[in-house]
N, C-alpha and C. Protein backbone atom coordinates (compact mmCIF):
# COMPACT_ATOMS: atom_id res chain seq x y z
N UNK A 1 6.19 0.34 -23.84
CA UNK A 1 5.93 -1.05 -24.04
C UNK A 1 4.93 -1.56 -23.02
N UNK A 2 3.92 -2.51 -23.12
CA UNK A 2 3.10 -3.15 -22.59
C UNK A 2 3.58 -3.89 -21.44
N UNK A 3 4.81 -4.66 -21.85
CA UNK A 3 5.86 -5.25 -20.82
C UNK A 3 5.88 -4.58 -19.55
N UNK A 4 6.34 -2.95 -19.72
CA UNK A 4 6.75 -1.96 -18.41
C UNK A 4 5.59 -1.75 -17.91
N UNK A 5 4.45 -2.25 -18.26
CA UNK A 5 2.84 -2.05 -17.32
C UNK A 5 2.72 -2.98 -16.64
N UNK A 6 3.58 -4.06 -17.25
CA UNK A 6 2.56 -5.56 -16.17
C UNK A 6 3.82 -5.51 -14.92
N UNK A 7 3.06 -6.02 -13.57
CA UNK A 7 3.80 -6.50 -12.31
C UNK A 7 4.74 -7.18 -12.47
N UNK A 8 5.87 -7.48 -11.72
CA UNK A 8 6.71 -7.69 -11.45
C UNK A 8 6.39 -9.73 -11.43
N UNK A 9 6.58 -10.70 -12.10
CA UNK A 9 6.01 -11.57 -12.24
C UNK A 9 5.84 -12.85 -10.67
N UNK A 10 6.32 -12.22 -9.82
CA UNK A 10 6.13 -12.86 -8.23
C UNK A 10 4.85 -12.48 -7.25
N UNK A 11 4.56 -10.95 -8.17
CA UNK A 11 3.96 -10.24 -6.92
C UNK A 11 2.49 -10.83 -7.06
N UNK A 12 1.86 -11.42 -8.07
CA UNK A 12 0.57 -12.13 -8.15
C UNK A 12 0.39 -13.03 -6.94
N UNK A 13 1.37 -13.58 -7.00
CA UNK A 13 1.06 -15.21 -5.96
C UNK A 13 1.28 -14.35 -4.76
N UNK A 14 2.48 -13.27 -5.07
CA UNK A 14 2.95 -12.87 -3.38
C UNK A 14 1.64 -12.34 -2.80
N UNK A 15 0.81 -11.75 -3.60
CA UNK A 15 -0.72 -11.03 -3.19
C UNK A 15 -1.54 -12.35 -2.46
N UNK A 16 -1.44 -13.48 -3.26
CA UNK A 16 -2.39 -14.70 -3.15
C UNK A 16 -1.83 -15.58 -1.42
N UNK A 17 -0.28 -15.46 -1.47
CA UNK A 17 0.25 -15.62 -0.03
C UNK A 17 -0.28 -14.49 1.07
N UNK A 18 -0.11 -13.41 0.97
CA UNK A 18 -0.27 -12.27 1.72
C UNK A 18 -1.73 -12.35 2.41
N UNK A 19 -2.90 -12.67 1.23
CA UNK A 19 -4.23 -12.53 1.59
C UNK A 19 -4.54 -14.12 2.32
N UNK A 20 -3.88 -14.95 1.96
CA UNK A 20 -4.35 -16.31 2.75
C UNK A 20 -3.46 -16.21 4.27
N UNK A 21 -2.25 -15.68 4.31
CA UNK A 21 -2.15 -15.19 5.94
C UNK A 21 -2.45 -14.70 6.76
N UNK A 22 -3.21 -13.88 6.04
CA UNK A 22 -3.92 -12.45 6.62
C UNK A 22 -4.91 -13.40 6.92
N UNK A 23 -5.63 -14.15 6.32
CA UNK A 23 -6.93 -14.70 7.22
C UNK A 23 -6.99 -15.37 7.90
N UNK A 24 -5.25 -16.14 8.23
CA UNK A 24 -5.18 -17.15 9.24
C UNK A 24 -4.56 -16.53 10.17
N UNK A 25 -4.15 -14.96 9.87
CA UNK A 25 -3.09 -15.03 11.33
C UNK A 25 -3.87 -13.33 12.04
N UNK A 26 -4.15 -13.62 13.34
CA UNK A 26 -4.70 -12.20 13.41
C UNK A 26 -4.05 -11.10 13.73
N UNK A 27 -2.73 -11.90 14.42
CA UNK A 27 -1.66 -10.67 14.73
C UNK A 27 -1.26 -9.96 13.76
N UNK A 28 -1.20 -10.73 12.63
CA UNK A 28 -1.00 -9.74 10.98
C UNK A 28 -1.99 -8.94 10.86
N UNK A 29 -3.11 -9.20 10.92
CA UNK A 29 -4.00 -8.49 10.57
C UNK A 29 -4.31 -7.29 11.68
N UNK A 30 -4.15 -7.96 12.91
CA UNK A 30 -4.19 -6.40 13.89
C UNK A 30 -2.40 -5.52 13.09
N UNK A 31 -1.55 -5.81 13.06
CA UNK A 31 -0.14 -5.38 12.19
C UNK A 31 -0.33 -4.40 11.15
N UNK A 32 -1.83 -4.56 10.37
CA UNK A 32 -2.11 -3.76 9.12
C UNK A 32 -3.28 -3.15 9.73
N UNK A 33 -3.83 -3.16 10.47
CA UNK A 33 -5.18 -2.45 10.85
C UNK A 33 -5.16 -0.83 10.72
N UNK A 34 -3.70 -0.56 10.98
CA UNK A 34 -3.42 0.91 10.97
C UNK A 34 -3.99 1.99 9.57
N UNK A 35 -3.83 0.82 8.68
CA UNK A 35 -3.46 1.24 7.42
C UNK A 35 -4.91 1.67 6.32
N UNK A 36 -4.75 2.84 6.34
CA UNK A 36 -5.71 3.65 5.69
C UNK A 36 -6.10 4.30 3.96
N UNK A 37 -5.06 3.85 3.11
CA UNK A 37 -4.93 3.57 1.88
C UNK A 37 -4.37 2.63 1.25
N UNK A 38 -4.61 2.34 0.50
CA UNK A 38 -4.14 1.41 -0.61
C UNK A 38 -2.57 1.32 -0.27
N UNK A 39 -1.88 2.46 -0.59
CA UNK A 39 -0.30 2.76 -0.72
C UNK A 39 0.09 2.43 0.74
N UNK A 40 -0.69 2.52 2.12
CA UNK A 40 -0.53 2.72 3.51
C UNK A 40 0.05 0.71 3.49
N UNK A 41 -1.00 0.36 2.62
CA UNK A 41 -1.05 -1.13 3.05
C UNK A 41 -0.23 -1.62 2.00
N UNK A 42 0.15 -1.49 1.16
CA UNK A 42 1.50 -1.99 0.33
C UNK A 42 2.30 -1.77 0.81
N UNK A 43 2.90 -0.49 1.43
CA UNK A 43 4.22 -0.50 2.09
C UNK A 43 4.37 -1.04 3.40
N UNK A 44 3.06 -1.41 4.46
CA UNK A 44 3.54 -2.02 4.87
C UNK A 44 3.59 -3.51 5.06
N UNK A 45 3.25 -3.70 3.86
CA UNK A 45 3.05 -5.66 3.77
C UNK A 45 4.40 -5.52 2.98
N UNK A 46 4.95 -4.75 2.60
CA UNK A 46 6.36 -4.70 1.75
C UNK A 46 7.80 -4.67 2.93
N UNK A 47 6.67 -4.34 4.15
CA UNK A 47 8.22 -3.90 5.36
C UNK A 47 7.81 -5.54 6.16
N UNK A 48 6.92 -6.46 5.75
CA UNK A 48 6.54 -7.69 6.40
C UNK A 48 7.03 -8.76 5.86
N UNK A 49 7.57 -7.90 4.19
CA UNK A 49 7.96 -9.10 3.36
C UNK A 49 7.56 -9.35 2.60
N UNK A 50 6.36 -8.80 2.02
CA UNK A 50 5.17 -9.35 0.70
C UNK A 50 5.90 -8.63 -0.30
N UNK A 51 5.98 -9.37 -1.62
CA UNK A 51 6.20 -8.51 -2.76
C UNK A 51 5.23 -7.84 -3.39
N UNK A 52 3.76 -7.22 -2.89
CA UNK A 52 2.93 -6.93 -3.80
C UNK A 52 2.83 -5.78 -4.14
N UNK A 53 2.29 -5.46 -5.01
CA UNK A 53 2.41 -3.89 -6.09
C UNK A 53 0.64 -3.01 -6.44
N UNK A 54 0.67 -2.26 -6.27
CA UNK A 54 -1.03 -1.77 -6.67
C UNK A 54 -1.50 -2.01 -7.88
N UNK A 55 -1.05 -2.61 -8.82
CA UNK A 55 -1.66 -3.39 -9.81
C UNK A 55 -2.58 -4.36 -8.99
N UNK A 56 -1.57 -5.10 -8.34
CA UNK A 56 -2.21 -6.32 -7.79
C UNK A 56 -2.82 -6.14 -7.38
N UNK A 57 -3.41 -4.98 -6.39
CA UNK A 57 -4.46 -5.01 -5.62
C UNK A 57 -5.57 -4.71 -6.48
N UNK A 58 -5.59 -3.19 -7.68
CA UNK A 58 -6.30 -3.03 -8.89
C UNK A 58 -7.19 -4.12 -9.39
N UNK A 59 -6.04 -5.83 -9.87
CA UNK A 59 -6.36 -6.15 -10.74
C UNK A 59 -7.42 -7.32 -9.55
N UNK A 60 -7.08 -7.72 -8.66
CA UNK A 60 -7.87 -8.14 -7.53
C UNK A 60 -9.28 -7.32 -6.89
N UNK A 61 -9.65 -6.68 -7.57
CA UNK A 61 -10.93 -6.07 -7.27
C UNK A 61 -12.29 -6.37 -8.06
């Protein structure tokens, strides 16, 4: 089903929160600096609290 492809229906905005903190806060952003793939940086904006999913980042490109 088409349904089981689309994101989880929070994780859009949670992407849209995630990226507007990230530009206001730098300690977050030194927090993710580590992070060297796609999957590196979902899990750890997922251990920070973000709900976002690699769709989201996909469909954000």
């Amino acid at each position: 089903m088409v349904r089981d492809l689309l994101p989880p229906p929070m994780s859009w905005s949670e992407l849209e929160r995630f990226v507007e903190e990230l530009e206001a806060d730098a300690t977050l952003r030194r927090a993710l600096k580590h992070c060297r793939s796609r999957k590196e940086l979902i899990l750890a904006a997922r251990r920070l609290g973000y709900r976002i999913t690699r769709m989201d980042l996909q469909r954000d490109q």
